[in-house]
Protein backbone atom coordinates (compact mmCIF):
# COMPACT_ATOMS: atom_id res chain seq x y z
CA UNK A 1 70.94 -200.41 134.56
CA UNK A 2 73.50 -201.55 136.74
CA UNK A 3 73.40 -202.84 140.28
CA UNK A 4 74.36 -201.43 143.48
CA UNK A 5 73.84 -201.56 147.14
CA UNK A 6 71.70 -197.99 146.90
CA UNK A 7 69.45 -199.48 144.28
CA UNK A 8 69.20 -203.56 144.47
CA UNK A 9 65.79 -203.52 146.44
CA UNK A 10 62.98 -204.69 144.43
CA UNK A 11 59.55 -203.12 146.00
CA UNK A 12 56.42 -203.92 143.07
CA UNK A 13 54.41 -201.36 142.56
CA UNK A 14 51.44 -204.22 142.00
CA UNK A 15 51.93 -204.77 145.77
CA UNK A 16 52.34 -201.48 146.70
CA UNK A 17 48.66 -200.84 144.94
CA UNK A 18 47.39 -204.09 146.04
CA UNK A 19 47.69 -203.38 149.67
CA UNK A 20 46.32 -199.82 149.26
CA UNK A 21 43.34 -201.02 147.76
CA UNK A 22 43.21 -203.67 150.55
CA UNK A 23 43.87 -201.49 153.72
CA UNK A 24 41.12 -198.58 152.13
CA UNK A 25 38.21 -201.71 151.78
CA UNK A 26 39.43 -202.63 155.50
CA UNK A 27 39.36 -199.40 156.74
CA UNK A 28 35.87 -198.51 155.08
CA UNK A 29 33.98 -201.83 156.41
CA UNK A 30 35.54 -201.09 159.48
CA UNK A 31 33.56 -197.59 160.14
CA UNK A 32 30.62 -199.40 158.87
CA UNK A 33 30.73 -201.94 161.17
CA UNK A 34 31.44 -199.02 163.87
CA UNK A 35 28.84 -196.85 162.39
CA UNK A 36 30.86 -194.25 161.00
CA UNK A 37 30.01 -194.09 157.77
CA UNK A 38 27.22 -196.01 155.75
CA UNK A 39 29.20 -198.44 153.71
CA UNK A 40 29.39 -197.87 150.20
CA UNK A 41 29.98 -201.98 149.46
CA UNK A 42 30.45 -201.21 145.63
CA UNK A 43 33.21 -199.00 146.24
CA UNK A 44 34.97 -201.30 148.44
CA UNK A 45 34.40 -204.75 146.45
CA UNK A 46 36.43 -202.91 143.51
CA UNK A 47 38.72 -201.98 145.76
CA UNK A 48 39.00 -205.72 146.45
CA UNK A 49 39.00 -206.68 142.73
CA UNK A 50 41.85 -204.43 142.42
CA UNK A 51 43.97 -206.02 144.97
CA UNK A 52 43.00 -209.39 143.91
CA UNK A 53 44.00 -208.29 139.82
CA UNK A 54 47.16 -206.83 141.23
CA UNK A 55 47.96 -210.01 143.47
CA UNK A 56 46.89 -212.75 140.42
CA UNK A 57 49.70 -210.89 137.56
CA UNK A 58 52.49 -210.29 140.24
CA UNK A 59 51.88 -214.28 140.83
CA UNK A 60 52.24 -214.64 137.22
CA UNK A 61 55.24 -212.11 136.62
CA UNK A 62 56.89 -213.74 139.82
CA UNK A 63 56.43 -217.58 138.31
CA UNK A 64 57.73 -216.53 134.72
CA UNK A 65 60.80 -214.74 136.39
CA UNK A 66 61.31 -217.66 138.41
CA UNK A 67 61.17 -220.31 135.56
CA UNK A 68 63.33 -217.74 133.23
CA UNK A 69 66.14 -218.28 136.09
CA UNK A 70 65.71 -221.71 136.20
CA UNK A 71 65.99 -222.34 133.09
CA UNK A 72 68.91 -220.37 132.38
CA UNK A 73 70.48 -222.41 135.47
CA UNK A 74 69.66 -225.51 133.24
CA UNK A 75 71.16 -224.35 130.32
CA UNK A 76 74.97 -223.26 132.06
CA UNK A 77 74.44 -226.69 133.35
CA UNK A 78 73.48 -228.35 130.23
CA UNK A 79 76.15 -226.37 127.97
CA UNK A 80 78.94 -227.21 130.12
CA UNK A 81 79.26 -230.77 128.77
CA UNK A 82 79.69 -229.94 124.81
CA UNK A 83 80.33 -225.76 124.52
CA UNK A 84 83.84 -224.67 124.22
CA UNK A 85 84.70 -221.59 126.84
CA UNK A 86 84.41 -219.21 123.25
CA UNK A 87 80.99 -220.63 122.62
CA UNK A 88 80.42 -220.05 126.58
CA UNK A 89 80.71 -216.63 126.27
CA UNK A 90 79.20 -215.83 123.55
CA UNK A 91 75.97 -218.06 125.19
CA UNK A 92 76.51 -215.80 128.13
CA UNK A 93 76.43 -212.83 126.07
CA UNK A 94 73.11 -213.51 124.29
CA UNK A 95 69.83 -211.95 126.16
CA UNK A 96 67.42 -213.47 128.21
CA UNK A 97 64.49 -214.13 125.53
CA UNK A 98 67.57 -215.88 123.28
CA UNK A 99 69.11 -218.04 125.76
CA UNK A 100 65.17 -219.24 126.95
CA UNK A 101 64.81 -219.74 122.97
CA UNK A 102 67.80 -222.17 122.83
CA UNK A 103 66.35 -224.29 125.47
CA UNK A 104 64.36 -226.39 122.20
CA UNK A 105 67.59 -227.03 120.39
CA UNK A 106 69.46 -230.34 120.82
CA UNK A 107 72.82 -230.54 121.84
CA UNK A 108 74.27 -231.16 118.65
CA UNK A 109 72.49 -228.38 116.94
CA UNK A 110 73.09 -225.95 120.11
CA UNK A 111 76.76 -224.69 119.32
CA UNK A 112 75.90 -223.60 115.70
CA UNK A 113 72.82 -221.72 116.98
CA UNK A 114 74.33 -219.69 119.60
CA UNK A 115 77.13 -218.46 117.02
CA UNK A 116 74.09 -217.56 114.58
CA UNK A 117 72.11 -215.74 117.36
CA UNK A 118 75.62 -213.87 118.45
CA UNK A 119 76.52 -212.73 114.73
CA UNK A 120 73.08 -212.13 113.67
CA UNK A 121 71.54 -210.95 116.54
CA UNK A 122 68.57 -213.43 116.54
CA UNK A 123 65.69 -212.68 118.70
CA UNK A 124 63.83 -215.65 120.58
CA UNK A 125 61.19 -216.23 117.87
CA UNK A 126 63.72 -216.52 115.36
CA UNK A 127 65.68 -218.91 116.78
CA UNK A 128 63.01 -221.28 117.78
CA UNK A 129 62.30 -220.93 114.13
CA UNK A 130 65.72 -222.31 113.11
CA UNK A 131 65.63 -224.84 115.89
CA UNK A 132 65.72 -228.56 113.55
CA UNK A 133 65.54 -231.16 116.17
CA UNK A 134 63.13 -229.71 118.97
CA UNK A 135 63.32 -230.65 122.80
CA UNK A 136 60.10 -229.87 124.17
CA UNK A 137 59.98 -228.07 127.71
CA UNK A 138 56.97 -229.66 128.97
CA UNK A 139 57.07 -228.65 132.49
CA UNK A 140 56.94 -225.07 131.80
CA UNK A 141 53.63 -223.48 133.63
């Protein structure tokens, strides 16, 4: 899909049920504590376990998606030094699971990779598998 002004917004739909679930439990203690309504607390702890679920994997998804950027920042940096503008592009061209992938190959073994992965379509596991002299990404969470 491609981006435009009428579709760029991002709105999660982990948040979206995260807050329902929140604002329902709120609104149920709150006519208990009024007397409204006898609270039904099992009802409205799951409805707190939901938002809690829902707020722990977007925090997950969001610090993934954050590190995948990074670490494609790291590798236009890192490439610039040693990749001719061909080997650039074809880099550029590979997806998102690939490029991550040739984060663990060393510089010298990086050009020869990327051509592989572009002719042979390599996914992520397979080119970790053909990495030779691994660089370890320690700070990864």
């Amino acid at each position: 899909m491609t981006q435009n002004f009428g579709n760029h917004r991002h709105t999660s739909q982990l948040f979206i049920v995260a807050a329902i679930s929140t604002i329902t439990a709120l609104v149920m203690f709150g006519m208990a504590v009024l007397g409204f309504k006898p609270l039904n607390v099992t009802a409205t702890l799951g409805l707190l376990i939901v938002a809690v679920v829902c707020l722990c994997v977007m925090s997950r998804r969001y610090t993934t998606a954050l590190q995948d950027r990074i670490i494609k920042m790291e590798m236009r940096y890192r490439t610039d030094k040693f990749l001719s503008a061909d080997q650039q592009r074809a880099l550029w061209g590979l997806g998102k699971r690939q490029i991550l992938a040739l984060r663990f190959a060393s510089d010298a073994e990086m050009p020869a990779l990327i051509d592989r992965a572009a002719k042979e379509n390599l996914t992520g596991t397979d080119i970790k598998k053909a990495v030779q002299n691994w660089q370890g990404d320690f700070d990864r969470t």
